[in-house]
N, C-alpha and C. Protein backbone atom coordinates (compact mmCIF):
# COMPACT_ATOMS: atom_id res chain seq x y z
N UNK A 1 0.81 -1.19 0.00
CA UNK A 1 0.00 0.00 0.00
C UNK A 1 0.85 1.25 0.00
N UNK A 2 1.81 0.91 0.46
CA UNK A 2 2.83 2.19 0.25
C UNK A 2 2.98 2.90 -0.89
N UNK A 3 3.39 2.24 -1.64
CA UNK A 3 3.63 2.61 -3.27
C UNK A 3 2.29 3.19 -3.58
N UNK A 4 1.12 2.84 -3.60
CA UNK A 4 0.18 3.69 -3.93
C UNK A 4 -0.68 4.88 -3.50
N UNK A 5 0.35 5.01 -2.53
CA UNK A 5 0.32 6.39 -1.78
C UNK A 5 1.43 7.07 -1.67
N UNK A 6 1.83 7.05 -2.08
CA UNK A 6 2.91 8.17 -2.75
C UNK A 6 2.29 9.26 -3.74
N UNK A 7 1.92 10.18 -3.01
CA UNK A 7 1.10 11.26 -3.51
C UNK A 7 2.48 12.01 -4.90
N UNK A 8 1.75 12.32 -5.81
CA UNK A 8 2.58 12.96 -6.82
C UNK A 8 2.58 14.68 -6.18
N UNK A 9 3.88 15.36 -7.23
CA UNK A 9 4.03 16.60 -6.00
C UNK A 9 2.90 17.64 -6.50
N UNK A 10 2.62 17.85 -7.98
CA UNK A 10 1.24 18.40 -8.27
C UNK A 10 -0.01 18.50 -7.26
N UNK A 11 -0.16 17.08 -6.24
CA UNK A 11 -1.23 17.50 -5.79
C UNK A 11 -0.62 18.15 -4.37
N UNK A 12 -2.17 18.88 -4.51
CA UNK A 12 -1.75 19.81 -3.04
C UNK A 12 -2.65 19.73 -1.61
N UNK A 13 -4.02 18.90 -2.29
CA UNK A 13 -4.75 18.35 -1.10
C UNK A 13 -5.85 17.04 -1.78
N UNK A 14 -6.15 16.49 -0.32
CA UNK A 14 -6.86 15.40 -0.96
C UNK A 14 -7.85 15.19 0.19
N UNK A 15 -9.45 15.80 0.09
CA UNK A 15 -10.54 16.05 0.80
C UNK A 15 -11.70 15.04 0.85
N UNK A 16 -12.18 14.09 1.72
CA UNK A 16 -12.82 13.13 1.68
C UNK A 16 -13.95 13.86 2.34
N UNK A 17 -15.69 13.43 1.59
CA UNK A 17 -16.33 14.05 2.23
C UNK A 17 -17.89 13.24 2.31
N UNK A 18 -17.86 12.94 3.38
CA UNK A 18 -18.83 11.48 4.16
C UNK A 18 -19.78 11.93 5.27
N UNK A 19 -20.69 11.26 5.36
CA UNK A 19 -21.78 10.95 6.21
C UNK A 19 -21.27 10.46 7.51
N UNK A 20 -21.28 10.89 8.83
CA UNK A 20 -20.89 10.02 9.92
C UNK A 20 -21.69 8.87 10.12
N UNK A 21 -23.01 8.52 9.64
CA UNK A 21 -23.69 7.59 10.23
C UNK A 21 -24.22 6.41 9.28
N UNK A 22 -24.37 7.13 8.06
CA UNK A 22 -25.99 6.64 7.01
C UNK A 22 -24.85 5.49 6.79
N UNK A 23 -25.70 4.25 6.23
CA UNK A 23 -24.87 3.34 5.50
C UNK A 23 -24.11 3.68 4.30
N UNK A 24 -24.62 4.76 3.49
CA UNK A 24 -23.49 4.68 2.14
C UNK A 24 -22.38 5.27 2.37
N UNK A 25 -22.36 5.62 3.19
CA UNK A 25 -20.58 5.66 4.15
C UNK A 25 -20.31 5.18 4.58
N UNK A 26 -20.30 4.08 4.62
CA UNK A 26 -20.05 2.86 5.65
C UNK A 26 -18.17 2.49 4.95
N UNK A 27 -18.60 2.26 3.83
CA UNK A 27 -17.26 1.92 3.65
C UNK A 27 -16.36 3.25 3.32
N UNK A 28 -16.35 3.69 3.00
CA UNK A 28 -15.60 5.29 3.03
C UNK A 28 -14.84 5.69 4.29
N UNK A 29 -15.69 5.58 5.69
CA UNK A 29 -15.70 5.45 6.87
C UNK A 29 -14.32 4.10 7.22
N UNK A 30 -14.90 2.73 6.44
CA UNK A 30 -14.01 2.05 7.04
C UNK A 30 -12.71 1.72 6.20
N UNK A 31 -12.73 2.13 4.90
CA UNK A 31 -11.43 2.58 4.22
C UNK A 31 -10.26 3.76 4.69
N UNK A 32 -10.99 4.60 5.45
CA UNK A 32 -10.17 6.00 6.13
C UNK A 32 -9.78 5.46 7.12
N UNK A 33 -10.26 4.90 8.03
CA UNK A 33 -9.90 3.84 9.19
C UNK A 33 -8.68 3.43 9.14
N UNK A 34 -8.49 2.60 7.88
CA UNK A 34 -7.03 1.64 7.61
C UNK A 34 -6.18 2.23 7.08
N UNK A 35 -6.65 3.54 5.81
CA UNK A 35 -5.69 3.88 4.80
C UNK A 35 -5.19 5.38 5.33
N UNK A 36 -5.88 5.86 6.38
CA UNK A 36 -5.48 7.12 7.09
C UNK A 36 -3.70 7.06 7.45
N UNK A 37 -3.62 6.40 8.31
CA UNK A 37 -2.72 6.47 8.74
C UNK A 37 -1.47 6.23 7.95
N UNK A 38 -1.39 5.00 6.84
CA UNK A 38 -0.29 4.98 6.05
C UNK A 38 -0.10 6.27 5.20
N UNK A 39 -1.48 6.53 4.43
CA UNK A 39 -1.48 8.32 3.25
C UNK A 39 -0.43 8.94 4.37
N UNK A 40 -1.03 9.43 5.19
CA UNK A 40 0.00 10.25 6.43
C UNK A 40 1.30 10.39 6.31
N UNK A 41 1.54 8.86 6.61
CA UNK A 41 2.91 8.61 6.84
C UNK A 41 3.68 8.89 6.07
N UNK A 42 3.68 8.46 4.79
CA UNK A 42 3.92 8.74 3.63
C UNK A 42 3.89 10.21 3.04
N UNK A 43 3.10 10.99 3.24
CA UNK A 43 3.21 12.60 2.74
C UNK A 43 3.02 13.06 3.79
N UNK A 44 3.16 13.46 4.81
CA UNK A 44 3.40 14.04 6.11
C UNK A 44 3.11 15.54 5.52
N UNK A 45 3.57 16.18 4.37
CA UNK A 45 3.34 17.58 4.18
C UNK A 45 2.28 17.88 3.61
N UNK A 46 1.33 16.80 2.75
CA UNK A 46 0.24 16.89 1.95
C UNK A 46 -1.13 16.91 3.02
N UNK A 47 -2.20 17.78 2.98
CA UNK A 47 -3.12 18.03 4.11
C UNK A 47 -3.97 17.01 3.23
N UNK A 48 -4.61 15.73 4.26
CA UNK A 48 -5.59 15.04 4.04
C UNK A 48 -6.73 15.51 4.73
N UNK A 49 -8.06 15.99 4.45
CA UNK A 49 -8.73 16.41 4.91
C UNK A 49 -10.47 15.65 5.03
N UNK A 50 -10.86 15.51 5.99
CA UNK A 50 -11.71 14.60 6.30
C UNK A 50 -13.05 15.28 6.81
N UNK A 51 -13.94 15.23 5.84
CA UNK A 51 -14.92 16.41 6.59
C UNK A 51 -16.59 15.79 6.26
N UNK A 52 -17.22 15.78 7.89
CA UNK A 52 -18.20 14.73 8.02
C UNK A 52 -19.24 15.69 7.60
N UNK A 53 -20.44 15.52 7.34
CA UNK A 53 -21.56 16.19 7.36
C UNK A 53 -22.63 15.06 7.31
N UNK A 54 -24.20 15.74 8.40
CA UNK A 54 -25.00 14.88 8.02
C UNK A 54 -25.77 14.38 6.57
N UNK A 55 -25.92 13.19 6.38
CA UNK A 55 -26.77 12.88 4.84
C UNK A 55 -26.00 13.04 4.13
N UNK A 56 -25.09 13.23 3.61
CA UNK A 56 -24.18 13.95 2.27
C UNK A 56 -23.91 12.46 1.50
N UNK A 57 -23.51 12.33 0.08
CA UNK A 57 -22.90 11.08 -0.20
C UNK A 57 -21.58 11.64 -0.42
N UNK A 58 -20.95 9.83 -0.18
CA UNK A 58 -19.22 10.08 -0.36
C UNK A 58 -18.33 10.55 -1.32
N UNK A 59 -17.73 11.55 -1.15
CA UNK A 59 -16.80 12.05 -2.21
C UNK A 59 -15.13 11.88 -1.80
N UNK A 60 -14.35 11.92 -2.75
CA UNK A 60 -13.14 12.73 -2.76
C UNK A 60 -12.72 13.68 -3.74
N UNK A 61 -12.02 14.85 -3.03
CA UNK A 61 -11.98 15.62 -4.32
C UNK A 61 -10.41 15.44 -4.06
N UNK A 62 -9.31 15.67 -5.15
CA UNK A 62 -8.03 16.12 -5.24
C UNK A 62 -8.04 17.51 -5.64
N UNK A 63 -7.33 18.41 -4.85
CA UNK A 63 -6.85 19.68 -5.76
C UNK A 63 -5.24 19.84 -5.84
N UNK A 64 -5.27 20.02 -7.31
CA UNK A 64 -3.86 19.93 -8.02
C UNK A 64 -3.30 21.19 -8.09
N UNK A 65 -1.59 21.54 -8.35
CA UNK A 65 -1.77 22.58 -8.93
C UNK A 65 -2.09 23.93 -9.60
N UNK A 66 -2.35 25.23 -9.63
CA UNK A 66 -2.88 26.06 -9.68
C UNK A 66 -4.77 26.29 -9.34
N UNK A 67 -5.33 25.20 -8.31
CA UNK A 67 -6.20 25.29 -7.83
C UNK A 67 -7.37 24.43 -8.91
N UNK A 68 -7.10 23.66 -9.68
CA UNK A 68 -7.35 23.00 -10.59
C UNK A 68 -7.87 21.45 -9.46
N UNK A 69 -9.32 21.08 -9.28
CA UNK A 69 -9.38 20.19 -8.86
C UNK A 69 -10.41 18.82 -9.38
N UNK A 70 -10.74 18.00 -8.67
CA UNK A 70 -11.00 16.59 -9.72
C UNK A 70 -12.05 15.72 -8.21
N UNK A 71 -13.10 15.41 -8.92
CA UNK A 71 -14.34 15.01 -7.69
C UNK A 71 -14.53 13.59 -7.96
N UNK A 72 -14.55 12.65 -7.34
CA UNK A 72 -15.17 11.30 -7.80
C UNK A 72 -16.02 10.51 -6.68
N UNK A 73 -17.42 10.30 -6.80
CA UNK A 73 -18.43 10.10 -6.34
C UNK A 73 -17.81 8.60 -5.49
N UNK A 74 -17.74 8.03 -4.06
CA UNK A 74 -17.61 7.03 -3.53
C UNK A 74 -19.01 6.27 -3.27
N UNK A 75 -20.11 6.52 -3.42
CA UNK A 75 -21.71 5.96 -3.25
C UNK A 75 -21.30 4.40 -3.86
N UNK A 76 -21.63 3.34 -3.16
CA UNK A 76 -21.74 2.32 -3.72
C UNK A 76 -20.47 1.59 -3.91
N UNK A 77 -19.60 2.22 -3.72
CA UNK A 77 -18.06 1.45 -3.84
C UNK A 77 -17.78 0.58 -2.83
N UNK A 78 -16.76 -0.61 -2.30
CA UNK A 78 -16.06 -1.58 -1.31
C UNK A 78 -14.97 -0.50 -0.93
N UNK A 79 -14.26 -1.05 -0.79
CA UNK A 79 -13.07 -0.69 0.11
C UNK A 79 -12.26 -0.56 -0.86
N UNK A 80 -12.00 -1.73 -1.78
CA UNK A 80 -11.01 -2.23 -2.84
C UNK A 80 -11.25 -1.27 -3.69
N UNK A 81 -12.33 -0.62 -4.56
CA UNK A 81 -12.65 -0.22 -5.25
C UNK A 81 -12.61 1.50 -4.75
N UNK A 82 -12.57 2.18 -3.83
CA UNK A 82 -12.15 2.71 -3.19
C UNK A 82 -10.97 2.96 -3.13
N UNK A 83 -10.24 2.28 -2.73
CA UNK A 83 -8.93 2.58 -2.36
C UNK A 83 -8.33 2.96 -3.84
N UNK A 84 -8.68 1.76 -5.10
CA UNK A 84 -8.46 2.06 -6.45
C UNK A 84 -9.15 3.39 -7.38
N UNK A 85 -10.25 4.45 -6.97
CA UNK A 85 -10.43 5.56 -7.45
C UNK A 85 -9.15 6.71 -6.54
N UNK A 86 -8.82 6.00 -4.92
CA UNK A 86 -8.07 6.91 -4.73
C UNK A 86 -7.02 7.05 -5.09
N UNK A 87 -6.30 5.80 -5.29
CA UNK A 87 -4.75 6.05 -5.69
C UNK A 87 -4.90 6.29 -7.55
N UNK A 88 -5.98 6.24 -8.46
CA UNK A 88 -5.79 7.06 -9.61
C UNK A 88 -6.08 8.25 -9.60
N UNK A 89 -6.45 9.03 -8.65
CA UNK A 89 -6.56 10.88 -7.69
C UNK A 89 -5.33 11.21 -7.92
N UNK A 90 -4.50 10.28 -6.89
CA UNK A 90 -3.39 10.99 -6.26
C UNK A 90 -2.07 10.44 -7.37
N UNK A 91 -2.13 9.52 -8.07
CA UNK A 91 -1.09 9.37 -9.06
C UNK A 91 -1.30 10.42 -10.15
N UNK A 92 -2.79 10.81 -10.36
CA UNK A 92 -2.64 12.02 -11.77
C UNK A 92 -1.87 13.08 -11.34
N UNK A 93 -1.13 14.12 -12.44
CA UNK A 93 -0.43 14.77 -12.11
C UNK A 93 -1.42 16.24 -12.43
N UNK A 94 -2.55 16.44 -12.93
CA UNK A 94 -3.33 17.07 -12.82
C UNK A 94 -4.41 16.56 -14.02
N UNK A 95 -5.94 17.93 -14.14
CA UNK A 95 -6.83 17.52 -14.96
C UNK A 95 -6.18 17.43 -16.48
């Protein structure tokens, strides 16, 4: 999992944005759980940002480069599938 968190230097943040409770966050919720802490470790300077609201469905957005950013809907995804929209976020080098 390392290797696919190796954030490229283009990006400049990477904003996850979930439901604390409803089920279609469920896995979003339990993907940030496991994959929090390695992203971290790994870019220590890159701000991962985690921001709950009630009802909302799951997103991540990346913003790249001159404020240029990129949204991809998590509703309905596993973990696996998940983890694989995030690390093609953070490997693009922008839109």
């Amino acid at each position: 999992m390392a290797s696919k968190y190796g954030f490229t230097q283009s990006l400049k943040e990477l904003r996850f944005l979930l439901c604390q409770t409803s089920e279609h966050s469920a896995a979003t919720r339990s993907f940030l759980s496991k994959s929090y802490p390695t992203m971290k470790k790994h870019n220590p300077y890159t701000p991962i940002l985690i921001r709950e609201a009630s009802g909302v469905e799951p997103k991540v957005y990346a913003r790249y480069e001159f404020g240029k950013e990129k949204m991809v809907p998590l509703k309905g995804l596993d973990d696996k599938a998940i983890e694989n929209k995030v690390t093609e976020l953070v490997k693009a080098s922008s839109i």
